[in-house]
PDB file of N, CA and C in Angstrom:
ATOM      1  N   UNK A   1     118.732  93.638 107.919  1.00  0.00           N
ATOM      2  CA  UNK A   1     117.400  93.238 108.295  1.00  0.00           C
ATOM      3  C   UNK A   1     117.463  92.316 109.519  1.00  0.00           C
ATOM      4  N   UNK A   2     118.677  91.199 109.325  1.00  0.00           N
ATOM      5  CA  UNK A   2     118.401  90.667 110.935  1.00  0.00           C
ATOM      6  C   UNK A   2     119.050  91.557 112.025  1.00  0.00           C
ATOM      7  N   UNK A   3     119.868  92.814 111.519  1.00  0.00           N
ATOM      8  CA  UNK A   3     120.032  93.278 112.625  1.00  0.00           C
ATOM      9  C   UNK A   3     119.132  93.798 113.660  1.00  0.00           C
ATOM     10  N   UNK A   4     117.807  94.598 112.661  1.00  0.00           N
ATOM     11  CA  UNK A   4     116.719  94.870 112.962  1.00  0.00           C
ATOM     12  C   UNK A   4     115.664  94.239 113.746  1.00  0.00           C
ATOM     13  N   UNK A   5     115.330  92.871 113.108  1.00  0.00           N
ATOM     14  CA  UNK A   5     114.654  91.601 114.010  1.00  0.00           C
ATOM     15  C   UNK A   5     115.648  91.953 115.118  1.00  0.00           C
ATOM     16  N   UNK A   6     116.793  91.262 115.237  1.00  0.00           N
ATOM     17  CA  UNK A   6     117.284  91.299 116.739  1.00  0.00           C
ATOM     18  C   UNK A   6     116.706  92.364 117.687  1.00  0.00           C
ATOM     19  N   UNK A   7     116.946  94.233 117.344  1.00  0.00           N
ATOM     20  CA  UNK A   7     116.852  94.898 118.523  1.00  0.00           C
ATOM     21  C   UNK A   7     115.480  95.264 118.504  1.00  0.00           C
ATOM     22  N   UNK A   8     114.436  94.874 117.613  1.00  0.00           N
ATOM     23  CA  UNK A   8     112.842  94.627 117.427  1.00  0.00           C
ATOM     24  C   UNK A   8     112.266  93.833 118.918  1.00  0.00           C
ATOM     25  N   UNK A   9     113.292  92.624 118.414  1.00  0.00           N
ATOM     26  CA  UNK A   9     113.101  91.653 119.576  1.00  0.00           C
ATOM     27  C   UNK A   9     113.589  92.145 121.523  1.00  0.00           C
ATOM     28  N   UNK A  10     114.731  92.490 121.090  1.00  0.00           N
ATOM     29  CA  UNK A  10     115.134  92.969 122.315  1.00  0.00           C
ATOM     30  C   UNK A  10     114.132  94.159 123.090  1.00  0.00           C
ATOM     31  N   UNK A  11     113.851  94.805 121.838  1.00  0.00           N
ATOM     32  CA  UNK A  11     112.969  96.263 122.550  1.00  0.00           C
ATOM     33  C   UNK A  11     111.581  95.536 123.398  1.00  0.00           C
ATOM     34  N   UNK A  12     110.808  94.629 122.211  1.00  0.00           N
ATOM     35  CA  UNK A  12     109.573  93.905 122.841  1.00  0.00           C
ATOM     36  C   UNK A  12     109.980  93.468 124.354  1.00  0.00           C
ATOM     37  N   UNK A  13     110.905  92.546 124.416  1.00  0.00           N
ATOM     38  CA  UNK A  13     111.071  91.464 125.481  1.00  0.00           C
ATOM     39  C   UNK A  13     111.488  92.765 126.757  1.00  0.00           C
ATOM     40  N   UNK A  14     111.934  93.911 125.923  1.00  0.00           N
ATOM     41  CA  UNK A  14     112.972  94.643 127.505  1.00  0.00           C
ATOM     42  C   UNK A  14     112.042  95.737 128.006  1.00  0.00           C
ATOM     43  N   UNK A  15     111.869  96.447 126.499  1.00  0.00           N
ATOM     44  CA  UNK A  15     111.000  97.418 127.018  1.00  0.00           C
ATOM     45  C   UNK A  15     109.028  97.438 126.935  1.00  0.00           C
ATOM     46  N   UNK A  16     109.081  96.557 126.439  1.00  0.00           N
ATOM     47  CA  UNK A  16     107.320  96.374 126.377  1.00  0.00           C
ATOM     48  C   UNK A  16     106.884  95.080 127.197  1.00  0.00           C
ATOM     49  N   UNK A  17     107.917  94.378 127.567  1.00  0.00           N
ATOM     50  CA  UNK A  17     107.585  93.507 128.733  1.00  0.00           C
ATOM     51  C   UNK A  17     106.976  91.884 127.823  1.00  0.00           C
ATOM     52  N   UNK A  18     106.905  92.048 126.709  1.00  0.00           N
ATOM     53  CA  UNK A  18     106.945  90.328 126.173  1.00  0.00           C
ATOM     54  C   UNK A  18     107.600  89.503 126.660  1.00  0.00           C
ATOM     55  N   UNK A  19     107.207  88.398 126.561  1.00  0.00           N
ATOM     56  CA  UNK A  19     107.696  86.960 126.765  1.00  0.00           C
ATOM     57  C   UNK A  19     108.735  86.580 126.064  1.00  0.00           C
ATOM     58  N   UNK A  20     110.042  85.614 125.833  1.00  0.00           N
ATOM     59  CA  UNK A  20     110.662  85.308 124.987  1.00  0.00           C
ATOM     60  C   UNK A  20     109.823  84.226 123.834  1.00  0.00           C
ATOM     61  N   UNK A  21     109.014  83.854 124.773  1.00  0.00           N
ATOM     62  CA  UNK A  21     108.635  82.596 124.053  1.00  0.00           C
ATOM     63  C   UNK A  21     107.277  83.197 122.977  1.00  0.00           C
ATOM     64  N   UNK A  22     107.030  84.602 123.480  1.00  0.00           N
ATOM     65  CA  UNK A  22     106.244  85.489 122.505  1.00  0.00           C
ATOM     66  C   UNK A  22     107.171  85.810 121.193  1.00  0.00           C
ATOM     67  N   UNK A  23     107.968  86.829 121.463  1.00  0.00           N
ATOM     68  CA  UNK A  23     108.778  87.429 120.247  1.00  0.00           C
ATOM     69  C   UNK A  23     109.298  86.068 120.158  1.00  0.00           C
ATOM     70  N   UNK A  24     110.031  85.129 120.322  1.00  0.00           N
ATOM     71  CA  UNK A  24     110.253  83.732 119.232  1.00  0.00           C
ATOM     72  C   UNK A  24     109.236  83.174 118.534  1.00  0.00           C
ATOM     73  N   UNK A  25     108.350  82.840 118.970  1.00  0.00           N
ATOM     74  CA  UNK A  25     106.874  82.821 118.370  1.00  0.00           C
ATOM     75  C   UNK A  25     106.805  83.966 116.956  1.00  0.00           C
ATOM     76  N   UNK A  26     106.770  84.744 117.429  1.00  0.00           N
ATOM     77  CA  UNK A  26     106.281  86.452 116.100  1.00  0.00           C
ATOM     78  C   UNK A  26     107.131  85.955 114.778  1.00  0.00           C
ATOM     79  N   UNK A  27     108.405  85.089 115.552  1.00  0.00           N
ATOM     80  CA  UNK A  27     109.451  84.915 114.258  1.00  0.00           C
ATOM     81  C   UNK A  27     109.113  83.608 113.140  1.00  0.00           C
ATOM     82  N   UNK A  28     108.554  82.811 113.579  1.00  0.00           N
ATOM     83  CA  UNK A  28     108.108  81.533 112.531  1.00  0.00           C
ATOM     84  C   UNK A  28     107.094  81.769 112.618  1.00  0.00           C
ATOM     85  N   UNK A  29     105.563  82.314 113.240  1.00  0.00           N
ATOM     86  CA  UNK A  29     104.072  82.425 113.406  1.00  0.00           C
ATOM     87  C   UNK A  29     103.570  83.551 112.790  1.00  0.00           C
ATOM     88  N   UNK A  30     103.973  84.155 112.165  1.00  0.00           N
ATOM     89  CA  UNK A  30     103.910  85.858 112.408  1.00  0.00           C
ATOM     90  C   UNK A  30     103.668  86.660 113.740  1.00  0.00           C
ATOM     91  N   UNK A  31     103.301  87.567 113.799  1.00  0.00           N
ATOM     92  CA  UNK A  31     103.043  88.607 114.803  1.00  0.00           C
ATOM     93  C   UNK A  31     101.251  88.607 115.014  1.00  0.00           C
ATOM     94  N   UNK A  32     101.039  88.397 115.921  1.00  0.00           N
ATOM     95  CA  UNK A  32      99.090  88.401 116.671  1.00  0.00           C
ATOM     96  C   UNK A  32      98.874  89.348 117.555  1.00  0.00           C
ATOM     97  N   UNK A  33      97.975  89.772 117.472  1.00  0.00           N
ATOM     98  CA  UNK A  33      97.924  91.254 118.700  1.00  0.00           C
ATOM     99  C   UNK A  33      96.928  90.552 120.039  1.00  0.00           C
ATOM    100  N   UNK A  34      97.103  88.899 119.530  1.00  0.00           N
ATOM    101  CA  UNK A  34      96.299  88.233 121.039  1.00  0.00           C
ATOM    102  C   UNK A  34      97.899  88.100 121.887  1.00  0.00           C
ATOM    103  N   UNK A  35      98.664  88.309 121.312  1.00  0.00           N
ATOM    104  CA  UNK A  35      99.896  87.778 122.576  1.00  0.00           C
ATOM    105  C   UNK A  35     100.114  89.484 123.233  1.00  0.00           C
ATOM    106  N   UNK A  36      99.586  90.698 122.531  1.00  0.00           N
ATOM    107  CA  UNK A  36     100.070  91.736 123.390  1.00  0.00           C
ATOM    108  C   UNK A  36      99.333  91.931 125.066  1.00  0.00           C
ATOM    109  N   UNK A  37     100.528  92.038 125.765  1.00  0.00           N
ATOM    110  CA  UNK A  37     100.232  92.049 127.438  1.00  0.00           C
ATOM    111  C   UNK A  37      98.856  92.540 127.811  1.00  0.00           C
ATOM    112  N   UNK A  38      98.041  92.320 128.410  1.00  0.00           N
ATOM    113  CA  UNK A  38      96.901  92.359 128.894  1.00  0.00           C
ATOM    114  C   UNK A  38      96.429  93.277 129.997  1.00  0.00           C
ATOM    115  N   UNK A  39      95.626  94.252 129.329  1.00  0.00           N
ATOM    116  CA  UNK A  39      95.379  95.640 129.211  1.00  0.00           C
ATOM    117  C   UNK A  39      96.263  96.591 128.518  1.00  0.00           C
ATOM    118  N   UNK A  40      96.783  96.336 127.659  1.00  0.00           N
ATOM    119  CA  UNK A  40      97.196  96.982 126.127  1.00  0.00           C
ATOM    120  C   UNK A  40      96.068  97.188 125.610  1.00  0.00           C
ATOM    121  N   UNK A  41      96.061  98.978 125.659  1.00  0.00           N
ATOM    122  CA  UNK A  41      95.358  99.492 125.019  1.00  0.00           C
ATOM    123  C   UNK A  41      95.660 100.131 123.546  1.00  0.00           C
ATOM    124  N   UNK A  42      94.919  99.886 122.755  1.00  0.00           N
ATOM    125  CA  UNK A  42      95.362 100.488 121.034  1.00  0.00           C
ATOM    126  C   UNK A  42      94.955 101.662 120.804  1.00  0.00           C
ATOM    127  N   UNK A  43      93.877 102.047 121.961  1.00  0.00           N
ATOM    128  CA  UNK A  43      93.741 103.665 121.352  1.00  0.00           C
ATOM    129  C   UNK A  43      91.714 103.192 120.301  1.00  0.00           C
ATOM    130  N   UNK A  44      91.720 104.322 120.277  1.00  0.00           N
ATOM    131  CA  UNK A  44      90.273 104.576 119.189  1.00  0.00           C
ATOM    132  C   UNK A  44      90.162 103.949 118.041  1.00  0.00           C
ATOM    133  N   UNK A  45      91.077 103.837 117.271  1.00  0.00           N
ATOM    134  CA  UNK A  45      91.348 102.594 115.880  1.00  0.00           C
ATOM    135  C   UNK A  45      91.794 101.477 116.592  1.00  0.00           C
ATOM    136  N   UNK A  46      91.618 100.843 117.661  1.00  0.00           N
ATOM    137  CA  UNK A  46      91.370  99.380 117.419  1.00  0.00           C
ATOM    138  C   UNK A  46      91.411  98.363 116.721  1.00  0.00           C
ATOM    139  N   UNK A  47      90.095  98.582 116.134  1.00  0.00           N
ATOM    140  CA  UNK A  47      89.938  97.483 115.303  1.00  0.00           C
ATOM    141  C   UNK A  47      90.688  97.206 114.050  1.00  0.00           C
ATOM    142  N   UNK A  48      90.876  99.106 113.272  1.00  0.00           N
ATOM    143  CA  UNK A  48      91.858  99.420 112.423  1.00  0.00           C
ATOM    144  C   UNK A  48      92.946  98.836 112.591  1.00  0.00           C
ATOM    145  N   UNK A  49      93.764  98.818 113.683  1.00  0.00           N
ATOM    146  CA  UNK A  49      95.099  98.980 114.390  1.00  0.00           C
ATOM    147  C   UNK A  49      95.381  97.203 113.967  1.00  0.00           C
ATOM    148  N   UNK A  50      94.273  96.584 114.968  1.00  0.00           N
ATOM    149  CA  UNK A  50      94.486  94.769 114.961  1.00  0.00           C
ATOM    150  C   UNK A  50      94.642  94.291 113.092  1.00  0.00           C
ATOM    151  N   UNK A  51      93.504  95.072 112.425  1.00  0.00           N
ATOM    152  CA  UNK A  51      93.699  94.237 110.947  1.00  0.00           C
ATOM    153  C   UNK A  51      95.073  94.539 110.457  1.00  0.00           C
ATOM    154  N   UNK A  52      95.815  95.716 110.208  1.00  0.00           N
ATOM    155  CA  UNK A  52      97.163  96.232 110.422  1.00  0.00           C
ATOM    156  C   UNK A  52      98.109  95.015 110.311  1.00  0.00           C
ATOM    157  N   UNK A  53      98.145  94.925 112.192  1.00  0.00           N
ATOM    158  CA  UNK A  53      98.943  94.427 112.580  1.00  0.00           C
ATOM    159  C   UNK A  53      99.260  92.483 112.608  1.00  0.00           C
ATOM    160  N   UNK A  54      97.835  92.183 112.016  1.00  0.00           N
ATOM    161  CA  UNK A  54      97.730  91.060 112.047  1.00  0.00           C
ATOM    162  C   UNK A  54      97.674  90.119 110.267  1.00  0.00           C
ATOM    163  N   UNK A  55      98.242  90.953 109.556  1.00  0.00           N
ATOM    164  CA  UNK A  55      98.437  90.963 108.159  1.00  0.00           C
ATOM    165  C   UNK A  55      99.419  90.173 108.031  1.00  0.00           C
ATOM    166  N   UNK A  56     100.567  89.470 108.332  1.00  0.00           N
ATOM    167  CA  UNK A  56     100.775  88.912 108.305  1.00  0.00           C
ATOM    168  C   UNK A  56     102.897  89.632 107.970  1.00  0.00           C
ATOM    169  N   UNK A  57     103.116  90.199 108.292  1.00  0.00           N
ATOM    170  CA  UNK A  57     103.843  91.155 107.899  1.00  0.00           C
ATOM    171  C   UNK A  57     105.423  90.569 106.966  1.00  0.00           C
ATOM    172  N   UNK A  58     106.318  90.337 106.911  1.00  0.00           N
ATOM    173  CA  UNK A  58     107.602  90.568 106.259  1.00  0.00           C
ATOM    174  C   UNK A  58     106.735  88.903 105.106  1.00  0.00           C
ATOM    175  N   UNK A  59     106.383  88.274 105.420  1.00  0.00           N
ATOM    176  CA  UNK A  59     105.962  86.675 104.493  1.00  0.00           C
ATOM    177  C   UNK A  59     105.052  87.259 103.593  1.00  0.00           C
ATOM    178  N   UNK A  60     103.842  88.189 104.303  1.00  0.00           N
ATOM    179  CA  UNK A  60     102.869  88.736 103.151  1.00  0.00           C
ATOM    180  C   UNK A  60     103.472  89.384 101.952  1.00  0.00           C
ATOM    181  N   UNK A  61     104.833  90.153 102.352  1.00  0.00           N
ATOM    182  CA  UNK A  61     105.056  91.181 101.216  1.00  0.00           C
ATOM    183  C   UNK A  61     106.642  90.232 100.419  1.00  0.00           C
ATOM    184  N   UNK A  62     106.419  88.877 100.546  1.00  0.00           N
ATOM    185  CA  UNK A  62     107.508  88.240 100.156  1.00  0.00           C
ATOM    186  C   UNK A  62     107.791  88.327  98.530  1.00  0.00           C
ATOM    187  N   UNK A  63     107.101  89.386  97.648  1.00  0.00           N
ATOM    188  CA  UNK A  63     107.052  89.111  96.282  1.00  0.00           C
ATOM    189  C   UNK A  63     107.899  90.720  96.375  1.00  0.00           C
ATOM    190  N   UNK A  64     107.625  92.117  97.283  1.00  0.00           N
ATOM    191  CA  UNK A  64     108.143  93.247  97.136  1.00  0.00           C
ATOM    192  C   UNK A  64     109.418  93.088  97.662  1.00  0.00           C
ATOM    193  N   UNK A  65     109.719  91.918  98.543  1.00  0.00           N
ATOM    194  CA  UNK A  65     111.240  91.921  99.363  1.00  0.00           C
ATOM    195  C   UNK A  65     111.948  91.294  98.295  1.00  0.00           C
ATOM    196  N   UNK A  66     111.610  90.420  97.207  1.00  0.00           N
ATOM    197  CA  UNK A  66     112.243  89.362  96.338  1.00  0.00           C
ATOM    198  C   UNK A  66     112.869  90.988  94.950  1.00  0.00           C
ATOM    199  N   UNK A  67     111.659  91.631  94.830  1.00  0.00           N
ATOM    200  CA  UNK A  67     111.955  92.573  94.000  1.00  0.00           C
ATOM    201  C   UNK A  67     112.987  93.676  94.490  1.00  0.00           C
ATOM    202  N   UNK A  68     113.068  94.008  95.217  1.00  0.00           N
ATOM    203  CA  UNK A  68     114.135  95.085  96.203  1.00  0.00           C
ATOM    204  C   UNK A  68     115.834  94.295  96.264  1.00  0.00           C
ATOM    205  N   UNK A  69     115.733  92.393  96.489  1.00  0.00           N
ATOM    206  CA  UNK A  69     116.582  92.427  96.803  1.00  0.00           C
ATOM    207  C   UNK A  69     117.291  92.187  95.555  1.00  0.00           C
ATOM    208  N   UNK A  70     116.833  91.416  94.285  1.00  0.00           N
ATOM    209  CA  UNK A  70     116.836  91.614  93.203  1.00  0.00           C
ATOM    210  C   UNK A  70     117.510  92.555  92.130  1.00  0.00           C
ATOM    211  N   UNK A  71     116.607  93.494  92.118  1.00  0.00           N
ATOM    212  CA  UNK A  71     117.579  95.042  91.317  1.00  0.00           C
ATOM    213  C   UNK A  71     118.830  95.349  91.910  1.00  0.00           C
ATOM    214  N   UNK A  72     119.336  95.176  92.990  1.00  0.00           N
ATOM    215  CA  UNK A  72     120.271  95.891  93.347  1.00  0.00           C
ATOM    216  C   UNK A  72     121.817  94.628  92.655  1.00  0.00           C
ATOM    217  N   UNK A  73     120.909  93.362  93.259  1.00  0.00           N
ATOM    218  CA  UNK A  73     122.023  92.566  92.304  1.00  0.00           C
ATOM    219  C   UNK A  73     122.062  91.952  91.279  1.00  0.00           C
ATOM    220  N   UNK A  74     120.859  92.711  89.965  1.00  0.00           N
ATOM    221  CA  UNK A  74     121.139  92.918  88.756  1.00  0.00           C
ATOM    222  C   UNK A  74     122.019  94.035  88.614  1.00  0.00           C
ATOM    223  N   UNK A  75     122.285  95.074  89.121  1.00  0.00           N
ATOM    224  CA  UNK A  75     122.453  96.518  89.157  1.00  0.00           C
ATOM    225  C   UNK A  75     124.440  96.071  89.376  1.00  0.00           C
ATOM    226  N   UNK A  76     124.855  95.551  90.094  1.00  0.00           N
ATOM    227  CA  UNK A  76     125.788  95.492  90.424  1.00  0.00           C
ATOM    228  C   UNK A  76     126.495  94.080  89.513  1.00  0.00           C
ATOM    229  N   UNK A  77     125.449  93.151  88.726  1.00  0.00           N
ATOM    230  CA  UNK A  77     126.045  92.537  87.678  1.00  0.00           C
ATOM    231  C   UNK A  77     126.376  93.142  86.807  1.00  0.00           C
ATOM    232  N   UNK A  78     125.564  94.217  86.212  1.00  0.00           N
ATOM    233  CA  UNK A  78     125.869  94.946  85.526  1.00  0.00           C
ATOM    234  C   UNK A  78     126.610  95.682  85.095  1.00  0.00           C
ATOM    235  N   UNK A  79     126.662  96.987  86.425  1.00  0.00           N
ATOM    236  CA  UNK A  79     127.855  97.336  86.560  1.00  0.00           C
ATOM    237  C   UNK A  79     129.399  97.158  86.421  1.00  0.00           C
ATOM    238  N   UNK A  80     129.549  95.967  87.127  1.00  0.00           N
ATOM    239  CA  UNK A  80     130.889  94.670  87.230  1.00  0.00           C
ATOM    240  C   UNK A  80     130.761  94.684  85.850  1.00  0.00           C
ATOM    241  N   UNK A  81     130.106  94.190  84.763  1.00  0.00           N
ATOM    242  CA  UNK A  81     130.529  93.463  83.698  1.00  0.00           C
ATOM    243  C   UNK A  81     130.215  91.794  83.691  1.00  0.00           C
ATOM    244  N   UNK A  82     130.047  91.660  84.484  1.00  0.00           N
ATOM    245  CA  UNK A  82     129.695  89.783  85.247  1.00  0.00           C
ATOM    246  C   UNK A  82     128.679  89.475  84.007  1.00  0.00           C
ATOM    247  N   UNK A  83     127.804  90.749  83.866  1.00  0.00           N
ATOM    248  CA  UNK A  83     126.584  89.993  82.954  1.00  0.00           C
ATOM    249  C   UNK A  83     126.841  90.058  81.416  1.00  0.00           C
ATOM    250  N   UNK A  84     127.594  90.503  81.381  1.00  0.00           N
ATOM    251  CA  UNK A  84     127.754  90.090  79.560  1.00  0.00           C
ATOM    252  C   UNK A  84     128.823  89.106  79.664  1.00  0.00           C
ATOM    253  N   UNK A  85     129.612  89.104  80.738  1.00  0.00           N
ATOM    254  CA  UNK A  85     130.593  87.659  80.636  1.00  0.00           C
ATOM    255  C   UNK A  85     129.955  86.000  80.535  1.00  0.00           C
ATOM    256  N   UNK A  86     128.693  86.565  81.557  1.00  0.00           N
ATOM    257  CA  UNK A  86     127.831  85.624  81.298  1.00  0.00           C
ATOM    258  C   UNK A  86     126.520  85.087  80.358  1.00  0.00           C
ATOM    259  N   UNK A  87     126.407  86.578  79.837  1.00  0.00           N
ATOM    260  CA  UNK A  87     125.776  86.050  78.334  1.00  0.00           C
ATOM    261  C   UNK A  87     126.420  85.720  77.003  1.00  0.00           C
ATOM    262  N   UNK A  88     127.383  86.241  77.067  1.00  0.00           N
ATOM    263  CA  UNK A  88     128.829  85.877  76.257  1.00  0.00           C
ATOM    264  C   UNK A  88     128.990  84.587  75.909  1.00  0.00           C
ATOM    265  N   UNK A  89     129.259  83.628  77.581  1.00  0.00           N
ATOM    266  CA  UNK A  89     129.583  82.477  77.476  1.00  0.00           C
ATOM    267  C   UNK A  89     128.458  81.941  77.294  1.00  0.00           C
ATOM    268  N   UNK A  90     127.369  82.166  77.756  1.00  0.00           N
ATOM    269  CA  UNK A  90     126.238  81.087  77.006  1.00  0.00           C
ATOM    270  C   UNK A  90     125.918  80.995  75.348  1.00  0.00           C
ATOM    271  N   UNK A  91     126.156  82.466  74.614  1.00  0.00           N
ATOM    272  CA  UNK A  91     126.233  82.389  73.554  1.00  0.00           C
ATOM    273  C   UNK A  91     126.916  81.318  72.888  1.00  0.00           C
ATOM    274  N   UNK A  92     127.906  81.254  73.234  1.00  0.00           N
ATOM    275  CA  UNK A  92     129.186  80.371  72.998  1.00  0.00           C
ATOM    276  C   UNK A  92     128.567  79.032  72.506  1.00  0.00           C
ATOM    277  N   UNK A  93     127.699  78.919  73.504  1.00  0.00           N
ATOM    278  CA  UNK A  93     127.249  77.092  73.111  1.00  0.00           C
ATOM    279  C   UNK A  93     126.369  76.847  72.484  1.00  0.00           C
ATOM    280  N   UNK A  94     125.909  78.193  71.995  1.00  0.00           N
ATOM    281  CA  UNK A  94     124.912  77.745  70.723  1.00  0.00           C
ATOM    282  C   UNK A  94     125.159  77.353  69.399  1.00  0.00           C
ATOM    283  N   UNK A  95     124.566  76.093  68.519  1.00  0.00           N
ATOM    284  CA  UNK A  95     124.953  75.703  67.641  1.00  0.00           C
ATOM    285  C   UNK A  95     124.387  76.724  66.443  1.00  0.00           C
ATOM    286  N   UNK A  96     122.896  76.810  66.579  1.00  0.00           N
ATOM    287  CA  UNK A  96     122.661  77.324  65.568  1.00  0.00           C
ATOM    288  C   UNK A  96     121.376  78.327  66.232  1.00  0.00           C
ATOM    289  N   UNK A  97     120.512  78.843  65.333  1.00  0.00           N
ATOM    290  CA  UNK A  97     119.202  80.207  65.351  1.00  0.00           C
ATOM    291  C   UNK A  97     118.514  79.265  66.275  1.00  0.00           C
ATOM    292  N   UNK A  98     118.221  77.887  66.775  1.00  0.00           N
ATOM    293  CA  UNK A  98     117.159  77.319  66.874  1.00  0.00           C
ATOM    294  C   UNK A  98     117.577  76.831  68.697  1.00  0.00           C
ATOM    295  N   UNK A  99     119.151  76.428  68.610  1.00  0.00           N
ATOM    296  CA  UNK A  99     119.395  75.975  69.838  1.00  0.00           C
ATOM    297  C   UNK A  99     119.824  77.712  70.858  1.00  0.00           C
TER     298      UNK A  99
END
């Protein structure tokens, strides 16, 4: 994923002509379709296009990125064995039904 940001960034700044101080901005601010270069046209959905793009993108969906990154490393505790070693040992320290 940061490889992605990086050539995201590079493409804006090289080939669409952004600012650095734009795409650094997009990265702690989100992304605004007031910083795109002036006379950027969106085409007939417009207005469609701006609500889109101005959603607030990778922070809005921070509950589907937590779930994605999640399963894969339950999936691979699992697998390993890691997770019954580790419910194993917590068993261990229980005294009785209650603790």
């Amino acid at each position: 994923m940061l490889l992605s940001s990086v050539v995201a960034m590079f493409n804006a700044v090289v080939i669409q002509h952004f600012s650095f101080a734009n795409a650094f901005n997009a990265i702690g601010n989100r992304f605004d379709t007031s910083v795109l270069p002036k006379g950027f046209n969106l085409g007939p959905a417009a207005k469609d296009v701006t609500s889109l793009l101005n959603r607030g993108g990778m922070e809005s969906m921070m509950t589907l990125l937590i779930a994605f990154c999640t399963l894969p490393f339950a999936w691979v505790l699992s697998a390993s064995g890691a997770l019954n070693k580790i419910v194993e040992s917590l068993l261990k320290i229980r005294k009785s039904t209650g603790s």
